[in-house]
Structures are given as structure tokens and as C-alpha cells.
Protein backbone atom coordinates (compact mmCIF):
# COMPACT_ATOMS: atom_id res chain seq x y z
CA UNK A 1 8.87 -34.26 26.02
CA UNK A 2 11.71 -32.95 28.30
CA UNK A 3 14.81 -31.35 25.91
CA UNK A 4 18.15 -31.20 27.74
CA UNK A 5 21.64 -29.67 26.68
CA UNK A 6 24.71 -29.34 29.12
CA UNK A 7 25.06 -26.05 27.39
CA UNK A 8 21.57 -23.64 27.86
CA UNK A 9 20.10 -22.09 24.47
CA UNK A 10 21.21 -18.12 24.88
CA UNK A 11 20.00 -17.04 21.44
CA UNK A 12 16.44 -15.03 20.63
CA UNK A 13 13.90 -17.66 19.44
CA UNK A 14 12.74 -16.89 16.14
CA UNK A 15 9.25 -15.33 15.88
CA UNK A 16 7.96 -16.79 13.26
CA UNK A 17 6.24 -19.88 15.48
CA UNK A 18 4.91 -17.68 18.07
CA UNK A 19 1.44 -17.22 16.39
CA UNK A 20 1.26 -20.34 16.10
CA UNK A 21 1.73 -21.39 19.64
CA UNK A 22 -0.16 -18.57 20.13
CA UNK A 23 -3.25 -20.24 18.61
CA UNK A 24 -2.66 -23.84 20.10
CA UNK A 25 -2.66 -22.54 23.58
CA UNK A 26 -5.80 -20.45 23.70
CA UNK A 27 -7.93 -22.93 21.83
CA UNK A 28 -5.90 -25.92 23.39
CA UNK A 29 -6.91 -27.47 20.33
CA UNK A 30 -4.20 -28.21 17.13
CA UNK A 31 -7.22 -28.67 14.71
CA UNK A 32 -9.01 -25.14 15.87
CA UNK A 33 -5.61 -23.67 15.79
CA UNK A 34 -5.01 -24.55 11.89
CA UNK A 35 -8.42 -23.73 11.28
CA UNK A 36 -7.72 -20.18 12.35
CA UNK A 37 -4.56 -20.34 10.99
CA UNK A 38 -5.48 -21.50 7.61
CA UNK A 39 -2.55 -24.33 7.57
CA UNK A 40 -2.69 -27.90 7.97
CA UNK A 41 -3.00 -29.23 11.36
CA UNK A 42 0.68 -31.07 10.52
CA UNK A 43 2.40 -27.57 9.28
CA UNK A 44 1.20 -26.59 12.75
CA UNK A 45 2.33 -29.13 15.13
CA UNK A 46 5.69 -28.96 13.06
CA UNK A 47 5.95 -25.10 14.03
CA UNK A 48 5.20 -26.14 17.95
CA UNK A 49 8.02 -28.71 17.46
CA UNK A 50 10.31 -26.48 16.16
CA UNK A 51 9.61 -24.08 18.76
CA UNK A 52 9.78 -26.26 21.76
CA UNK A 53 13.10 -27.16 20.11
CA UNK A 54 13.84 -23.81 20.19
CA UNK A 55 13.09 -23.16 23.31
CA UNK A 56 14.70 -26.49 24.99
CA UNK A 57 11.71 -27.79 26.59
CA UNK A 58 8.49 -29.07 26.05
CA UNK A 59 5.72 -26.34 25.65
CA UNK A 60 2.58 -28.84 25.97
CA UNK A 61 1.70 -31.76 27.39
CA UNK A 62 -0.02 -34.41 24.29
CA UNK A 63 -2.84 -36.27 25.36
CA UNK A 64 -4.89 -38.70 23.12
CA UNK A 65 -7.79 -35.90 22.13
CA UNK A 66 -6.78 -32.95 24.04
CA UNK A 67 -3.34 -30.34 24.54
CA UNK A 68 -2.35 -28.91 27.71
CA UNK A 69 -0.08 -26.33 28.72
CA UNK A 70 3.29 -26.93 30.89
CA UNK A 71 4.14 -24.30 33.25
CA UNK A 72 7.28 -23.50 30.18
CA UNK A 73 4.30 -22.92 27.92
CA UNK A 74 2.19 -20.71 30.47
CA UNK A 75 4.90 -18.71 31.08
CA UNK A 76 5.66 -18.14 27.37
CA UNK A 77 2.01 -17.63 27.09
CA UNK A 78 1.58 -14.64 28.74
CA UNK A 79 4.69 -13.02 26.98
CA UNK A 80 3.56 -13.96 23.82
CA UNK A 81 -0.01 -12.69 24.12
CA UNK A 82 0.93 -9.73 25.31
CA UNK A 83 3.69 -8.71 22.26
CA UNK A 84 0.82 -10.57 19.65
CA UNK A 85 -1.21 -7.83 20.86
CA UNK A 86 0.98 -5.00 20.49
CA UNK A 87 2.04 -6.00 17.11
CA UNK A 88 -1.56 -6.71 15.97
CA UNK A 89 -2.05 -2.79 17.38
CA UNK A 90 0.01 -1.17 15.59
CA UNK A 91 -0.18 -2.98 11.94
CA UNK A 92 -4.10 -1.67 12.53
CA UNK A 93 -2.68 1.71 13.22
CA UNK A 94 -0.21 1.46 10.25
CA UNK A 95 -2.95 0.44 7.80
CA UNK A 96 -5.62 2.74 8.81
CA UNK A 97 -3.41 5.58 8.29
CA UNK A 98 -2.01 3.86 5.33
CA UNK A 99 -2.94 5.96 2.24
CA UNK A 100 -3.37 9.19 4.50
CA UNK A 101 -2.40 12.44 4.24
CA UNK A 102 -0.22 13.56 7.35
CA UNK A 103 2.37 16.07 8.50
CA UNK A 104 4.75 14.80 11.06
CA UNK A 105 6.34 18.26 12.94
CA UNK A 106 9.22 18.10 15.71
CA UNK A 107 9.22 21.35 18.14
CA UNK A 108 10.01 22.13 21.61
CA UNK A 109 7.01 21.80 24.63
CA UNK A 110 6.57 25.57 24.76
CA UNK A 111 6.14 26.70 21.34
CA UNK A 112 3.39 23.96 20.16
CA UNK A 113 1.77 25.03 23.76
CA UNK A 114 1.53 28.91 23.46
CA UNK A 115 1.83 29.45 19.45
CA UNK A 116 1.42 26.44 16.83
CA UNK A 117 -1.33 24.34 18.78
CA UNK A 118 -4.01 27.63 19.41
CA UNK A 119 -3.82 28.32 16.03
CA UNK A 120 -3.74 24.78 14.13
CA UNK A 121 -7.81 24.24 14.25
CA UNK A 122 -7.94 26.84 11.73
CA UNK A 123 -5.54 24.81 9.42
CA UNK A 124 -7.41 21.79 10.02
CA UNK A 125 -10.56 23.66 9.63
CA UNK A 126 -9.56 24.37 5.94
CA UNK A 127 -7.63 20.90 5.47
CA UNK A 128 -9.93 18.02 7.27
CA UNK A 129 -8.14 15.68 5.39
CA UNK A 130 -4.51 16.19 6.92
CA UNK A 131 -3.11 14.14 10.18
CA UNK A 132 -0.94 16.56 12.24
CA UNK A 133 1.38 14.93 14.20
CA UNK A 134 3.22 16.82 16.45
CA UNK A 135 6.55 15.56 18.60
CA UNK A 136 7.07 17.99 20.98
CA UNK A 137 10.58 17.45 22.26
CA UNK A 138 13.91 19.72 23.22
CA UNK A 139 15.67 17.04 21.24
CA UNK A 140 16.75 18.16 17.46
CA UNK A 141 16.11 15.88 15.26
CA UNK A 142 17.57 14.41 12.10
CA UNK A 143 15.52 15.39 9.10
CA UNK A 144 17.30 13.36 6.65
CA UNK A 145 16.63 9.97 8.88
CA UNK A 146 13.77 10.47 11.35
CA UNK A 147 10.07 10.26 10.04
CA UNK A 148 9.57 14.18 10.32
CA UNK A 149 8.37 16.42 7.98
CA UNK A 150 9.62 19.49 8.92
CA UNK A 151 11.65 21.05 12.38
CA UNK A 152 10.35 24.37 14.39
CA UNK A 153 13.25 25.97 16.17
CA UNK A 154 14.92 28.65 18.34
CA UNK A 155 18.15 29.35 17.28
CA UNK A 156 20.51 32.15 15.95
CA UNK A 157 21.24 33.03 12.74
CA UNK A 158 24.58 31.37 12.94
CA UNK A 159 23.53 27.79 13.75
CA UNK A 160 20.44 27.47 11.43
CA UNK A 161 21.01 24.66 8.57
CA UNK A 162 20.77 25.99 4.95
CA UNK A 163 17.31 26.43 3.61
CA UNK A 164 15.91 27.47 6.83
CA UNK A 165 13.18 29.33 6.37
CA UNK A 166 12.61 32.22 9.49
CA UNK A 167 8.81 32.83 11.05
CA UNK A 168 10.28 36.13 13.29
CA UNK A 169 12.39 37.28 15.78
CA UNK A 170 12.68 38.10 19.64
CA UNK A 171 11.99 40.97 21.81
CA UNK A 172 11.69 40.31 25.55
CA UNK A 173 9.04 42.95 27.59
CA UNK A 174 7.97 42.55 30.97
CA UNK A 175 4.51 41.45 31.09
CA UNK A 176 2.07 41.54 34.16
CA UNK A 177 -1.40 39.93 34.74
CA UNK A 178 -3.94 43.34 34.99
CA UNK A 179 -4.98 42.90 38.44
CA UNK A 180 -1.59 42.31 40.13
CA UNK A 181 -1.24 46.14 38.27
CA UNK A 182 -4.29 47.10 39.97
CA UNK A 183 -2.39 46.45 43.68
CA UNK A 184 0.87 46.85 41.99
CA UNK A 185 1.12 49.90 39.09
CA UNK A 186 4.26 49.70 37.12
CA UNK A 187 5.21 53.18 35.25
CA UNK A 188 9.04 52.74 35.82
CA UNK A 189 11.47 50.15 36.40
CA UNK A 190 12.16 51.00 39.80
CA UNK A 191 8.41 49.76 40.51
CA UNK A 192 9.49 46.36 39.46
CA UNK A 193 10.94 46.14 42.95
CA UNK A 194 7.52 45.65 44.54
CA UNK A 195 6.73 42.62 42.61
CA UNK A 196 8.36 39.17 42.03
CA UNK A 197 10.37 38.80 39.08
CA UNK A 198 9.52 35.98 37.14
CA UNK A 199 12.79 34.54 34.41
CA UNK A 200 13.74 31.11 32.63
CA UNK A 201 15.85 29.20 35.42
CA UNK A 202 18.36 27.81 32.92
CA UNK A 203 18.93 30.33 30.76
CA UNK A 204 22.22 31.58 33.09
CA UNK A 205 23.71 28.00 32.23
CA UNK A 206 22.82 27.94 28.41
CA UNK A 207 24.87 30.25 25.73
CA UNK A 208 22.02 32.42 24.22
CA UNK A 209 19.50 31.67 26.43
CA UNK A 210 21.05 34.55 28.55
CA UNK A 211 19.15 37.04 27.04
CA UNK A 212 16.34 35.79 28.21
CA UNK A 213 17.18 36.82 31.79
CA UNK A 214 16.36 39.82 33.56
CA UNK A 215 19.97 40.74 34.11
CA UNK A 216 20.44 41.11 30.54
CA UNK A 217 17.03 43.45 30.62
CA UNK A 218 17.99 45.53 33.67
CA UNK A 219 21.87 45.87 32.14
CA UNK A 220 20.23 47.71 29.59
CA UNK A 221 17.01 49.52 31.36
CA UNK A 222 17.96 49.40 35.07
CA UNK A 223 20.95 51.36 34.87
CA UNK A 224 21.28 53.92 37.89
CA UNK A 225 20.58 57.34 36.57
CA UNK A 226 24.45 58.52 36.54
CA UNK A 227 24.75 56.11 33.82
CA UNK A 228 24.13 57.14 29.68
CA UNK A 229 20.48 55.55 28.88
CA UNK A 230 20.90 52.67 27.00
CA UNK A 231 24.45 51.64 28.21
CA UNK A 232 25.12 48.40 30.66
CA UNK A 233 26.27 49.05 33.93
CA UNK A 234 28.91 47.36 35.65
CA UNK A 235 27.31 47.37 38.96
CA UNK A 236 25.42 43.79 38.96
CA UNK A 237 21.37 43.60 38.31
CA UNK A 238 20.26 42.28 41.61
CA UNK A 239 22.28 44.92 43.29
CA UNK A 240 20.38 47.90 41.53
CA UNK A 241 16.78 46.04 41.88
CA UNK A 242 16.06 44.06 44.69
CA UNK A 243 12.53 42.14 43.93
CA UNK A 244 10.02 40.88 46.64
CA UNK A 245 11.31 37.30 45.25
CA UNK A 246 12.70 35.44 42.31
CA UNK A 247 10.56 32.91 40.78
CA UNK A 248 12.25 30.67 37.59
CA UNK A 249 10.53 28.04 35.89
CA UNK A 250 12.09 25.60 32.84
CA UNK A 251 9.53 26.32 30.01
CA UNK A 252 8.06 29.17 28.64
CA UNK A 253 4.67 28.25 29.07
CA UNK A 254 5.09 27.66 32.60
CA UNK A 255 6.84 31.46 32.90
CA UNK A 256 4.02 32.79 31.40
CA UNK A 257 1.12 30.82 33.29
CA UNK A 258 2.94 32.26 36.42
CA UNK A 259 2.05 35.86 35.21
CA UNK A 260 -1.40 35.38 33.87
CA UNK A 261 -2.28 34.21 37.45
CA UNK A 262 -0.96 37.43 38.77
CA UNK A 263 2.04 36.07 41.00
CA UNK A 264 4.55 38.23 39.53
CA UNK A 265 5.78 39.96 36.66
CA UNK A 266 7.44 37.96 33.70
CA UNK A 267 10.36 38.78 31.33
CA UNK A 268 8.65 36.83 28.42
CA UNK A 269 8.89 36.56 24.91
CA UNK A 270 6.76 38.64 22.64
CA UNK A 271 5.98 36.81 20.03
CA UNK A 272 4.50 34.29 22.19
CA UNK A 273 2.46 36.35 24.42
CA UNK A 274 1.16 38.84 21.33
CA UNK A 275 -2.31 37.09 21.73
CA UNK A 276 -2.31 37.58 25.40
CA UNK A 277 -1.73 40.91 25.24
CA UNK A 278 -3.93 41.62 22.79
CA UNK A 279 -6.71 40.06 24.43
CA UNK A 280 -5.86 41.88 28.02
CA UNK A 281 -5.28 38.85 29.56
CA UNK A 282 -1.39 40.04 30.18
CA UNK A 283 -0.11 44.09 29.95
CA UNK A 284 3.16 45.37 29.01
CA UNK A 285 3.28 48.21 31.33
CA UNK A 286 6.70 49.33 30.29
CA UNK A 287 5.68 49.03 25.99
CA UNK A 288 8.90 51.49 25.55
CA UNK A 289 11.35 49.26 27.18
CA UNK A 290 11.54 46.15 25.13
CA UNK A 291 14.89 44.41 24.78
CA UNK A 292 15.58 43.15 21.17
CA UNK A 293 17.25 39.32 21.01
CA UNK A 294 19.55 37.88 18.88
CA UNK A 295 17.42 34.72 18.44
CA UNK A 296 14.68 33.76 15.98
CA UNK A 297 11.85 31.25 15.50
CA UNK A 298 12.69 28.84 12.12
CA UNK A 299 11.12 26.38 10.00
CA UNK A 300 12.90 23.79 8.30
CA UNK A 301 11.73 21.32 6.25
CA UNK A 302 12.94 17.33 5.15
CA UNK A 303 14.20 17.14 1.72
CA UNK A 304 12.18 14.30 1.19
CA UNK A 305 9.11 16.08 1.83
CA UNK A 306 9.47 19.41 -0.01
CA UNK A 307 7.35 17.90 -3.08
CA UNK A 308 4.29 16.65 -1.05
CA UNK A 309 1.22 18.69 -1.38
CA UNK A 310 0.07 18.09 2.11
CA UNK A 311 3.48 19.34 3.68
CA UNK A 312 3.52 22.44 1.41
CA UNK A 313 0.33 23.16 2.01
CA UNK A 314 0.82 23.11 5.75
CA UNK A 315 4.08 25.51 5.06
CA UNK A 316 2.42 27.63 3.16
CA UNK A 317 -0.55 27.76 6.20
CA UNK A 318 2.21 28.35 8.96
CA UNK A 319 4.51 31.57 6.91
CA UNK A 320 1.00 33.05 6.60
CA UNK A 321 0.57 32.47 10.37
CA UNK A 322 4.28 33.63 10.97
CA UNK A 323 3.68 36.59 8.81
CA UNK A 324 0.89 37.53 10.87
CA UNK A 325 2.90 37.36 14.42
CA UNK A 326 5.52 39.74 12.83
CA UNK A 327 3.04 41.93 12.27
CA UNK A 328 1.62 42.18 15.51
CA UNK A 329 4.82 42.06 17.39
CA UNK A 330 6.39 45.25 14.69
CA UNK A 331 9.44 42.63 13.51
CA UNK A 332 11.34 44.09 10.75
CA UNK A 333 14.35 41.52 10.31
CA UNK A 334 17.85 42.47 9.24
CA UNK A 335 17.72 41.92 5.16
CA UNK A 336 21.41 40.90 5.45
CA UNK A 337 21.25 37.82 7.22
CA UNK A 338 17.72 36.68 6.43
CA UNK A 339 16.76 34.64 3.47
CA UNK A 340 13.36 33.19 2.13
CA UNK A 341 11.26 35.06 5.14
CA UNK A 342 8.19 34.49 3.52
């Protein structure tokens, strides 16, 4: 059967037939196909026809007791098993976790790497019965549309949604692996010269993110001694400290990974190296000189998801682990702009 129009078929076939055809081809048999199917072997050959109408050309070639494939059919053959397959993947995935318990969490790469990810095995240690999911992504997402339980982000004050709970706040400290100390000590800021500097590379190009420079840290520590302590000088950072090298990196993580291997000295955020440095594995060898920030770490959660045990329970799980990072890193928030810290 050859189908011909002066005017080619443009629209999507419908899907319906496909598992049909599906069948026919591998078993190359209409009667096996139904079997499989459960329909008649004439509900089946009406779905082929309707699909090689369709499609505007024959899909097999009839023969008195057997089917065979044109080279239209082996071509839609291979498309078609493929996508079957997919589908038939993910309804199992969909109905095994069917019926689950799970928390679905959106943050950004560096914060599910160096603080939510070391500690979740104690969560899940306590609650084997809850799926964590976790999108790691510097995309925000839409609570009140996406699939996401609840959002962990960096912000300010000012920006943060309503109902946004805050974890803690920022201070940035220079941080050092303990052997580069060994070949490098650090008592003052002028020894920060011997070293490589280690910053965030973007930060100069995002509002905020400034502060997580060095030139913000040095405008308030590195000013020459003619200058009142704890006032910014106008004479530029780089000009008053001149490093072996600058390294940057994008992510925290990465900043961070750069110090614990001892390449150079990191302006990083406390609350994500407090385990570090209480372990040794990092030093703050200037503990006096730590620059507050105007951001802060938040959770907040879907509407739609407030109610469920699962998600409160892992809320309730993270403020106690948010609660303990503000007590190791000494944050006292400002009672006049925070609400519902714990």
C-alpha cells in the first residue's frame, strides 16, 4: 500500500497507535501482537491502518501468513522503540515512588556541597522512610508552580519573599590550609602578601556578591596605618597589598577546595567552612579580623507543602541544623529585621 497526497502530512501523528505498531513489528506477527496487547487481532490491524494513514505511507508489507517491515516502518521503528522505552521508564519510576514519602529541595551547587549534603545522613538516619531530592541549581525557582518543596537561598533581607524563614548570616575570614602556615605564618595582614589570594571571580560583576571580595575585606582591614582602624581607604586594595597571585574560582566549594590543598589563602564564608575549621583541616589565622555581610542563608517553603508531615519534619531537622551553625559561627541576628529564626 503506497499513500500519496500532492500536499505532505505536517501534523504530529497521534500516539495512541504507536504501541501497537510497536508490537506488530517486533513479533512481525498481528496475532502475537493482540495477544500481548489483549485486543482483537482486527482492533489491531485497524490501529496499523490508521497509522499508516497517518503517516502517508505504508508501514508493512502483507503477505499471506507473515508481516514485514518497509524501510517507512524501520525507520519509525527505531524512533518508536526508543520513546516506548523511555515512557515505560519513567511510569515505573512514577509508580514505585507512588505512595512515598519525599522532600523535593531547590539550592545552589555550593551550599548542598559544603553544608546540607554532609549533614543529611543524619536526617535520613532518623527518617529512612523519606526520599530527598535535591535540585541543585543557581536558578530560583517558582514555589507556587514547580514540584519543590521548599527553596535554600542567599539573599538579603530586602529581597527575601514573606514567610522566609532565616538559617544565619555571613561573616567572611581568611582561611588557610595549616601547612601552607607552616612555610607561610600569617599574624598580620601585611603577611597576606606572601601568599596567593584566593576570591569568588564574579562577585565584582554581581550587586551583593561584592562583599565577598577581598577589596571589600582589605577596605576595611588593610588600611595603611595613617588611616583610623576600621575606616575604608580611598587608596585602592591591590595598591596597598600586592599578593604572589590572584586565583578566582565561580563556586564556593571550588574557593574553598583551593585552600584546603594549601595553594593559597581564601576569603571564604564562615558558616560554610565552621566544620573545617573546627576539624583543623582549614585555620583562621587572623580570628579578630572577620568582616560581617549583609547577606543571609534562608529557607522557604511551598504553600502547598506546609501541612505535610514529611516536609515539616525535614524543616524542623534543618532549623535545628541551622541553629547549630549559628552557634558555632557566634551569629546573633539583628531582632529588627528578622522574623521566625527558629
Amino acid at each position: 500500500m503506497q499513500l500519496t497526497s500532492s500536499h505532505p502530512r505536517t501534523r504530529p501523528i497521534a500516539a495512541g497507535h504507536l504501541r501497537a505498531f510497536e508490537a506488530v513489528a517486533r513479533h512481525l506477527n498481528f496475532r502475537a501482537a493482540a495477544e500481548e496487547l489483549s485486543l482483537t487481532q482486527s482492533a489491531v490491524s485497524r490501529q496499523i491502518q490508521a497509522l499508516e494513514d497517518e503517516v502517508g505511507t505504508a508501514l508493512f508489507l502483507r503477505h499471506t501468513r507473515a508481516v514485514e517491515l518497509t524501510s517507512a516502518g524501520s525507520q519509525l521503528l527505531r524512533a518508536a522503540s526508543m520513546a516506548l522505552e523511555r515512557v515505560d521508564a519513567a511510569v515505573r519510576q512514577i509508580r514505585q515512588s507512588a505512595g512515598r514519602k519525599s522532600v523535593a529541595i531547590t539550592t545552589w551547587a555550593s551550599f548542598a556541597s559544603m553544608w546540607l549534603i554532609p549533614r543529611l545522613e543524619a536526617f535520613q538516619r532518623d527518617h529512612p522512610d523519606i526520599d530527598i531530592r535535591i535540585d541543585a541549581s543557581d536558578n530560583a525557582v517558582d514555589l507556587a508552580t514547580s514540584d519543590v518543596d521548599l527553596a535554600l537561598r542567599y539573599a538579603v533581607p530586602q529581597v527575601v519573599p514573606a514567610g522566609a524563614q532565616r538559617l544565619f548570616g555571613e561573616q567572611l575570614t581568611p582561611v588557610a590550609s595549616p601547612w601552607l602556615l607552616q612555610s607561610h605564618p600569617i599574624h598580620r595582614v601585611e603577611d597576606l602578601a606572601h601568599c596567593a589570594l584566593i576570591e569568588a571571580g564574579d562577585a565584582h560583576r554581581t550587586r551583593h556578591l561584592e562583599w565577598l571580595t577581598w577589596q571589600r575585606w582589605l577596605d576595611t582591614y588593610g588600611a595603611p596605618p595613617s588611616a583610623p582602624a576600621g575606616k575604608r581607604s580611598r587608596v585602592p586594595a591591590q595598591a596597598r597589598l600586592s599578593p604572589q597571585r590572584w586565583m578566582y574560582f565561580n563556586y564556593a566549594n571550588q574557593i574553598v577546595q583551593a585552600a584546603l590543598t594549601g595553594q593559597g589563602v581564601a576569603l571564604a564564608r564562615l558558616p560554610l567552612v565552621a566544620e573545617s575549621l573546627a576539624s583543623g583541616a582549614l585555620v583562621e589565622p587572623l580570628p579578630h579580623a572577620r568582616l560581617d555581610s549583609p547577606l543571609a542563608y534562608w529557607m522557604m517553603v511551598a504553600p502547598r507543602s506546609l501541612q505535610r508531615p514529611e516536609v515539616k519534619a525535614f524543616c524542623d531537622w534543618l532549623l535545628q541544623q541551622a541553629a547549630a551553625t549559628r552557634e558555632a559561627i557566634g551569629d546573633v541576628p539583628d531582632p529588627d529585621t528578622v522574623d521566625n529564626i527558629d
